[in-house]
PDB file of N, CA and C in Angstrom:
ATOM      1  N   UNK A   1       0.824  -1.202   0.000  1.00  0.00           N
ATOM      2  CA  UNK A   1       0.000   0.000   0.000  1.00  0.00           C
ATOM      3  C   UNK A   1       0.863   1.259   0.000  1.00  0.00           C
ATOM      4  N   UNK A   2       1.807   1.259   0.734  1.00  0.00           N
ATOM      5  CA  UNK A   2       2.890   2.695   0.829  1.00  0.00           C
ATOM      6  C   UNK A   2       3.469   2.396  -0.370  1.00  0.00           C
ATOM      7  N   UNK A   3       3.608   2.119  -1.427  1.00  0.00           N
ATOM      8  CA  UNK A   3       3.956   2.428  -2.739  1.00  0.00           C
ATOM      9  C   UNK A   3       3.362   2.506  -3.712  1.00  0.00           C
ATOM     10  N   UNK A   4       1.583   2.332  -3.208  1.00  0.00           N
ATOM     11  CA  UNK A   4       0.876   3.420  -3.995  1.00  0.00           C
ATOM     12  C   UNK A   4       0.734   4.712  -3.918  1.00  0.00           C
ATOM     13  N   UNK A   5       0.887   4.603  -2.303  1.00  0.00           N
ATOM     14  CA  UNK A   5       0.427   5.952  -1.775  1.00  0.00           C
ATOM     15  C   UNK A   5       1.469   6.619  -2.143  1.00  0.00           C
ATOM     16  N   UNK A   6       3.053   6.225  -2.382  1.00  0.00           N
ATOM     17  CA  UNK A   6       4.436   7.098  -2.877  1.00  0.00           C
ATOM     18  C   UNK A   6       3.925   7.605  -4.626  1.00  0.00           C
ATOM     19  N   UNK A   7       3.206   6.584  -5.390  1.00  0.00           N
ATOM     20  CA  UNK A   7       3.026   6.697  -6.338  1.00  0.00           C
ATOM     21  C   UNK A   7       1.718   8.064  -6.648  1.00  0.00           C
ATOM     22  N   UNK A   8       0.622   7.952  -6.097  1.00  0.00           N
ATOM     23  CA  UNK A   8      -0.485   8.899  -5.625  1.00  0.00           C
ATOM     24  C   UNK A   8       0.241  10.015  -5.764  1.00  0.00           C
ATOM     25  N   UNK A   9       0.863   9.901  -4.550  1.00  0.00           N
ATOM     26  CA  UNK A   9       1.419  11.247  -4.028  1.00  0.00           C
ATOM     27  C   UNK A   9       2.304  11.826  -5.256  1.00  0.00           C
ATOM     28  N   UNK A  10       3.103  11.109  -5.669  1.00  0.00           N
ATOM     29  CA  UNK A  10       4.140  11.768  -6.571  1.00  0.00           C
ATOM     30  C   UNK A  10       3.396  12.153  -7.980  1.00  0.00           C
ATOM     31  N   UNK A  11       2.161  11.589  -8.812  1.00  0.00           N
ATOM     32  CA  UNK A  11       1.129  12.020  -9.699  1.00  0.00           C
ATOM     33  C   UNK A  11       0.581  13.393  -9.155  1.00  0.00           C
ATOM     34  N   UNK A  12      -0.049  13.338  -8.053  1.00  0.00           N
ATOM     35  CA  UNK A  12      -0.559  14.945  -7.678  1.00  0.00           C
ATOM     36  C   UNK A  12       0.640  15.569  -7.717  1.00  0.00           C
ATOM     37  N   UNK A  13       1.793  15.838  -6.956  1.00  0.00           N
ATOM     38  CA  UNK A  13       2.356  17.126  -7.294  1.00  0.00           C
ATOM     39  C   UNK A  13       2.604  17.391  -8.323  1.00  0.00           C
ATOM     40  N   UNK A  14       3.238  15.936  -9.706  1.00  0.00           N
ATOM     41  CA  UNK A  14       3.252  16.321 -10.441  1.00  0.00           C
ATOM     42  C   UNK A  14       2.062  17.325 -11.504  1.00  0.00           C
ATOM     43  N   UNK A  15       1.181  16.784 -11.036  1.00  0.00           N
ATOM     44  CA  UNK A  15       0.127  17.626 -11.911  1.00  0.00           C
ATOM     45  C   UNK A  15      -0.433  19.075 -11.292  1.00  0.00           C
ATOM     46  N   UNK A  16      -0.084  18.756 -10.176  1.00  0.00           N
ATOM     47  CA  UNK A  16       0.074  20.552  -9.350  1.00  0.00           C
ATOM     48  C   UNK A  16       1.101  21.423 -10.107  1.00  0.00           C
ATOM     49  N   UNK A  17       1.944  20.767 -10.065  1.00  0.00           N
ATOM     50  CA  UNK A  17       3.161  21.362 -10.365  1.00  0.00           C
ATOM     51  C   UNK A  17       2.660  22.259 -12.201  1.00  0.00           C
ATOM     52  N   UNK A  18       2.918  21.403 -12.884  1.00  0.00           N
ATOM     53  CA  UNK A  18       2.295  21.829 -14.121  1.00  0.00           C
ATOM     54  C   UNK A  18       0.748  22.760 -14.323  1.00  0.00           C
ATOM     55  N   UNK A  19      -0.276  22.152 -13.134  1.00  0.00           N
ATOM     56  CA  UNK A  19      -1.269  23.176 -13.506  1.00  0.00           C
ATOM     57  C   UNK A  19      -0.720  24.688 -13.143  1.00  0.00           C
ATOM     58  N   UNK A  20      -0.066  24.611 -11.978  1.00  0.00           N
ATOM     59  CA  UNK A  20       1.104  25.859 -11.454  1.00  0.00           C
ATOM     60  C   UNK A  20       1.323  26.750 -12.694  1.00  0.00           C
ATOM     61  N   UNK A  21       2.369  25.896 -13.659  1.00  0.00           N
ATOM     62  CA  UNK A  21       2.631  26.623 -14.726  1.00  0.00           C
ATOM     63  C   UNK A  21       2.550  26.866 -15.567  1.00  0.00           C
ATOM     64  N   UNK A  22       1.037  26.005 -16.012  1.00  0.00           N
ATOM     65  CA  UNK A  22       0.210  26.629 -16.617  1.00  0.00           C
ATOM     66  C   UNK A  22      -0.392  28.366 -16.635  1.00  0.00           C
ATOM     67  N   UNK A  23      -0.769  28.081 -15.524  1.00  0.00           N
ATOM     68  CA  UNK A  23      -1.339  29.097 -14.964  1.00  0.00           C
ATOM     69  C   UNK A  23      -0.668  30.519 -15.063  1.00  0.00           C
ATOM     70  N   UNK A  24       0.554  29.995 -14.645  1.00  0.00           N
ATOM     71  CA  UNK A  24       1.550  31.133 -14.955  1.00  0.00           C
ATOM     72  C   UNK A  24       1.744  32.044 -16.193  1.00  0.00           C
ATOM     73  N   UNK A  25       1.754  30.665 -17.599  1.00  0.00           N
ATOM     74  CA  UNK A  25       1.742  30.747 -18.325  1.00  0.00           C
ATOM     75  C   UNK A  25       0.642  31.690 -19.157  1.00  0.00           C
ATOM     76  N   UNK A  26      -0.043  31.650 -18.759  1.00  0.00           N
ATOM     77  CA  UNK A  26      -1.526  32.147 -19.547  1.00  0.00           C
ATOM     78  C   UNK A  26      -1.619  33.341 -18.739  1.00  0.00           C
ATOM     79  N   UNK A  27      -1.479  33.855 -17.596  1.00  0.00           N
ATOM     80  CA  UNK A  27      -1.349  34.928 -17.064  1.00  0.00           C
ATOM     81  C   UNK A  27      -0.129  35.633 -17.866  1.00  0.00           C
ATOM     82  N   UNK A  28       0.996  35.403 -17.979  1.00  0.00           N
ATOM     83  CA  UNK A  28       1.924  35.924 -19.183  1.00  0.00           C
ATOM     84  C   UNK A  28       1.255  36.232 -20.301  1.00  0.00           C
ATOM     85  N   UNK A  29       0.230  35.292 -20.445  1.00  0.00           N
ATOM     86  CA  UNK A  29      -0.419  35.434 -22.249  1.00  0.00           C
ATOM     87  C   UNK A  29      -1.001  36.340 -22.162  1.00  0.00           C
ATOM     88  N   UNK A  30      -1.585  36.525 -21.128  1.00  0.00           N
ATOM     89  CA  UNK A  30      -2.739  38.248 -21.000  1.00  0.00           C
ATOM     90  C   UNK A  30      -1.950  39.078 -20.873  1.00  0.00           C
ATOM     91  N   UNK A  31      -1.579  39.073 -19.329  1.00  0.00           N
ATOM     92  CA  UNK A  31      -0.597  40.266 -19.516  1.00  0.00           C
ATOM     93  C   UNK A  31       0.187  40.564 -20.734  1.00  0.00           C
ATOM     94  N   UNK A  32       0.915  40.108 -21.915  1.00  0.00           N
ATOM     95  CA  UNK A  32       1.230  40.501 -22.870  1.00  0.00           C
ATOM     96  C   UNK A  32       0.275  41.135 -24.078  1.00  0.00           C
ATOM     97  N   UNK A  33      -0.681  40.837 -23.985  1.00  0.00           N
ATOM     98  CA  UNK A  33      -2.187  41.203 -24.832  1.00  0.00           C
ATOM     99  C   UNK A  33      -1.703  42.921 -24.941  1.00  0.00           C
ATOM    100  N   UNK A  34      -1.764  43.075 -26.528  1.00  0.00           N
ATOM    101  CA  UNK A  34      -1.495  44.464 -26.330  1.00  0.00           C
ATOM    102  C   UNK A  34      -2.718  45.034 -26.040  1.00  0.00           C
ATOM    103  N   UNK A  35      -2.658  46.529 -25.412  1.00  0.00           N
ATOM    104  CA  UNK A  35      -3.542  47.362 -25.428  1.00  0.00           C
ATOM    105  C   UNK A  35      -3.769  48.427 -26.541  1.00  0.00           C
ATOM    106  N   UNK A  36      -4.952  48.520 -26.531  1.00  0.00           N
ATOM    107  CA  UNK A  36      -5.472  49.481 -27.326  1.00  0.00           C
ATOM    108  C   UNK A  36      -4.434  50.442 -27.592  1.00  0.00           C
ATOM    109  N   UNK A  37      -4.269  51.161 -29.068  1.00  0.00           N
ATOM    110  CA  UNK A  37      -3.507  52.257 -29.372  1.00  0.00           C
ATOM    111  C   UNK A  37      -3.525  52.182 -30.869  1.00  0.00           C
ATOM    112  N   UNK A  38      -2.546  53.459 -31.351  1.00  0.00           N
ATOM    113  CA  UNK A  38      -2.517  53.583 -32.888  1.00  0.00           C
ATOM    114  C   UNK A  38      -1.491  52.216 -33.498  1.00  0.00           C
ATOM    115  N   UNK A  39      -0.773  51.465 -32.652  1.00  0.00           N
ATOM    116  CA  UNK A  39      -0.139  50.831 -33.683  1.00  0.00           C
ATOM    117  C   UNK A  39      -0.812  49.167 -33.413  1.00  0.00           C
ATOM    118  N   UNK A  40      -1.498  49.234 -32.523  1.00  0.00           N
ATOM    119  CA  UNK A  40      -2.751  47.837 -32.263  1.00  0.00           C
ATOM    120  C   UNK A  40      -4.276  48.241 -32.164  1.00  0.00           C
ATOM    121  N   UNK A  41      -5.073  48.871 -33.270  1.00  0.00           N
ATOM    122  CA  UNK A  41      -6.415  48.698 -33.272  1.00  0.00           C
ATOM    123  C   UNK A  41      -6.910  47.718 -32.567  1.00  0.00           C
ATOM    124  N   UNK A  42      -7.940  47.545 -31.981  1.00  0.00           N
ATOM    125  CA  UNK A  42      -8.314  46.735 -31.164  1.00  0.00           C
ATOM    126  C   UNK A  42      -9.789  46.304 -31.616  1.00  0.00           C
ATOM    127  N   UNK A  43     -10.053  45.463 -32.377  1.00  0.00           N
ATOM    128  CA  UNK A  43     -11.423  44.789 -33.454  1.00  0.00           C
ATOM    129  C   UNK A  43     -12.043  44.065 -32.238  1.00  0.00           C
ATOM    130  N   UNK A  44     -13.621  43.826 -32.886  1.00  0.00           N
ATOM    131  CA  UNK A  44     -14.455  43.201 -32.156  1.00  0.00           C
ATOM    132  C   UNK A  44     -13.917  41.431 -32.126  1.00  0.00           C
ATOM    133  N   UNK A  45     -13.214  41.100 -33.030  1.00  0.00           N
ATOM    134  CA  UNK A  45     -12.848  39.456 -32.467  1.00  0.00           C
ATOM    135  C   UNK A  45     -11.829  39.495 -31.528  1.00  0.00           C
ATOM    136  N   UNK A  46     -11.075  40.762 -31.641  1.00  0.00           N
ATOM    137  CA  UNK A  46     -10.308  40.536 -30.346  1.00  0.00           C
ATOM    138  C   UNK A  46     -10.776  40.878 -29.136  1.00  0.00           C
ATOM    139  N   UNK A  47     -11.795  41.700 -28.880  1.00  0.00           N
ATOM    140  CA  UNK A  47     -12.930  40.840 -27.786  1.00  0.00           C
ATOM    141  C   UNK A  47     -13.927  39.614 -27.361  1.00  0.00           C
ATOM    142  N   UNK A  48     -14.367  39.338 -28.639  1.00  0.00           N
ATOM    143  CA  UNK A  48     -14.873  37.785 -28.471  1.00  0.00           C
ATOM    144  C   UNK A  48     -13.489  36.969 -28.080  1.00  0.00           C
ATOM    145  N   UNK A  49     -12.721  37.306 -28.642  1.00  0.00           N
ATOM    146  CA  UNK A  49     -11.814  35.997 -28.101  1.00  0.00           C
ATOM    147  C   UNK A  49     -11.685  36.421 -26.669  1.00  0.00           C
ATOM    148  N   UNK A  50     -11.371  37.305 -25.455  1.00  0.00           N
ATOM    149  CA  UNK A  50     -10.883  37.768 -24.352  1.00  0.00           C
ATOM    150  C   UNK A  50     -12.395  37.032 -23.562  1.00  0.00           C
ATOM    151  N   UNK A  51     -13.279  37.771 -24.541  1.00  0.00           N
ATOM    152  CA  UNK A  51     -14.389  37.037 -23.950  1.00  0.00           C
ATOM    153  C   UNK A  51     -15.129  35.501 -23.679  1.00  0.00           C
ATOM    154  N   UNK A  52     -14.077  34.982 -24.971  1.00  0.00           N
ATOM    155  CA  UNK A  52     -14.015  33.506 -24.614  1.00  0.00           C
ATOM    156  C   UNK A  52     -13.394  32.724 -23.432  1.00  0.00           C
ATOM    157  N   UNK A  53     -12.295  33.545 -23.810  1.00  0.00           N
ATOM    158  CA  UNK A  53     -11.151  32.934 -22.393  1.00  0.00           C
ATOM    159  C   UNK A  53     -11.719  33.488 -21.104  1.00  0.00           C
ATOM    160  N   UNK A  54     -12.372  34.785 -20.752  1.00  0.00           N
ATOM    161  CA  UNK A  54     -13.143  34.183 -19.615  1.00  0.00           C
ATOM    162  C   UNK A  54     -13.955  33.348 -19.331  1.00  0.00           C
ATOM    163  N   UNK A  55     -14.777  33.152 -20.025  1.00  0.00           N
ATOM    164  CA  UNK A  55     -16.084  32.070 -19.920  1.00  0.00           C
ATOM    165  C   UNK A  55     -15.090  30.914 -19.675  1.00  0.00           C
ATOM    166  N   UNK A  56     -14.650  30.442 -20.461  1.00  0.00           N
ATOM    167  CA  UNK A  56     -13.638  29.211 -20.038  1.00  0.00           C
ATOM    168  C   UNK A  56     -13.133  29.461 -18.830  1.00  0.00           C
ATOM    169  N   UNK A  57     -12.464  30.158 -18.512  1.00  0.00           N
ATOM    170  CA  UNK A  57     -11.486  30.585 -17.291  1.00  0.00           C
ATOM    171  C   UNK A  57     -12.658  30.481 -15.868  1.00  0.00           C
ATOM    172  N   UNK A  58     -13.814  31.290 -16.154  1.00  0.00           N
ATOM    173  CA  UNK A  58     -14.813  30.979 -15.120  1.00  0.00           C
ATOM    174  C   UNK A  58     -15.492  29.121 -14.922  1.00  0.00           C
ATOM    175  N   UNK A  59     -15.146  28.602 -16.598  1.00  0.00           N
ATOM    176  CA  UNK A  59     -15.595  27.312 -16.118  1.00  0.00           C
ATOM    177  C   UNK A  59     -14.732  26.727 -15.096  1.00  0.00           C
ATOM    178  N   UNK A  60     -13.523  27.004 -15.273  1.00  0.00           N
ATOM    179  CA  UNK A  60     -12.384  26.037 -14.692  1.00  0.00           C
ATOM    180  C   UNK A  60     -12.818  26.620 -13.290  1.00  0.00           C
ATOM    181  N   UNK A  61     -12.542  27.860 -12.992  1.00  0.00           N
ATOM    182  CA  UNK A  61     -12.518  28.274 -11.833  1.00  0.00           C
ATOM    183  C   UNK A  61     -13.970  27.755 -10.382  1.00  0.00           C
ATOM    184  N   UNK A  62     -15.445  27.576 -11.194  1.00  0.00           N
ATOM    185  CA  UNK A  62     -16.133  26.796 -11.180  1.00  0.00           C
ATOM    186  C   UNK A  62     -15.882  25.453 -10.761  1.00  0.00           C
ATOM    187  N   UNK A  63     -15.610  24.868 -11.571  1.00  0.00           N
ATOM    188  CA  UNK A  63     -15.227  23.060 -11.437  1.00  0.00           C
ATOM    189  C   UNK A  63     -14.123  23.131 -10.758  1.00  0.00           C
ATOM    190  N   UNK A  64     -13.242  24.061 -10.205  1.00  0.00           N
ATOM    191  CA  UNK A  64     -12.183  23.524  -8.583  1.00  0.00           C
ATOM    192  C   UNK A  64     -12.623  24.300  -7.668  1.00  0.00           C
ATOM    193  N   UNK A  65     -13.737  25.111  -7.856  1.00  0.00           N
ATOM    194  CA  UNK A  65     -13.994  26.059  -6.416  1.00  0.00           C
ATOM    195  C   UNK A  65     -15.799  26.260  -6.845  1.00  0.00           C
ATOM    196  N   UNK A  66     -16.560  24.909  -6.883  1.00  0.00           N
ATOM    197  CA  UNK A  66     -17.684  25.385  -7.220  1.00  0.00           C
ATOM    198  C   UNK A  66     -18.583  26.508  -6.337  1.00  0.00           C
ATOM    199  N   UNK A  67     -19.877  27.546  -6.698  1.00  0.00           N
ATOM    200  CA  UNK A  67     -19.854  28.610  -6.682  1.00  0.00           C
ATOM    201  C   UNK A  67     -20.641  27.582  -4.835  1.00  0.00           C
ATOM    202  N   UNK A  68     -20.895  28.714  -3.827  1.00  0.00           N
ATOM    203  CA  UNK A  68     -21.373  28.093  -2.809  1.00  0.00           C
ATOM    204  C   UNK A  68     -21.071  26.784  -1.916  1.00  0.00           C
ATOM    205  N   UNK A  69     -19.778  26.624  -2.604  1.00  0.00           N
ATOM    206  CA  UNK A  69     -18.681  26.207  -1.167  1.00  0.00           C
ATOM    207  C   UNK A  69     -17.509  26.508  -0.793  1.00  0.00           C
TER     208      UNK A  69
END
């Protein structure tokens, strides 16, 4: 049994670890998002898309912290 539980254990951090930098990752991706100005017009798909990635972003956030617990 203690070398599943070594095994368990060592799968979660690994996948902590990576959702980690994920996370990181995609926070880089926004934060780099240019802003509005003369040499980046800023079009309506490049709000549907921002607006996609929240809806997604609220699903995830949802399904590990559902709303009312």
């Amino acid at each position: 049994m203690a070398k599943n539980t070594a095994r368990v254990e060592d799968a979660y951090t690994t996948a902590h670890v990576r959702a980690l930098t994920l996370l990181e990752d995609l926070h880089q991706l926004v934060e780099d998002m240019p802003a509005p100005d003369a040499d980046h017009p800023i079009n309506w798909e490049h709000v549907g898309s921002l607006q996609h990635l929240c809806e997604r972003l609220k699903e995830l956030k949802d399904f590990v912290a559902p709303a009312g617990e």
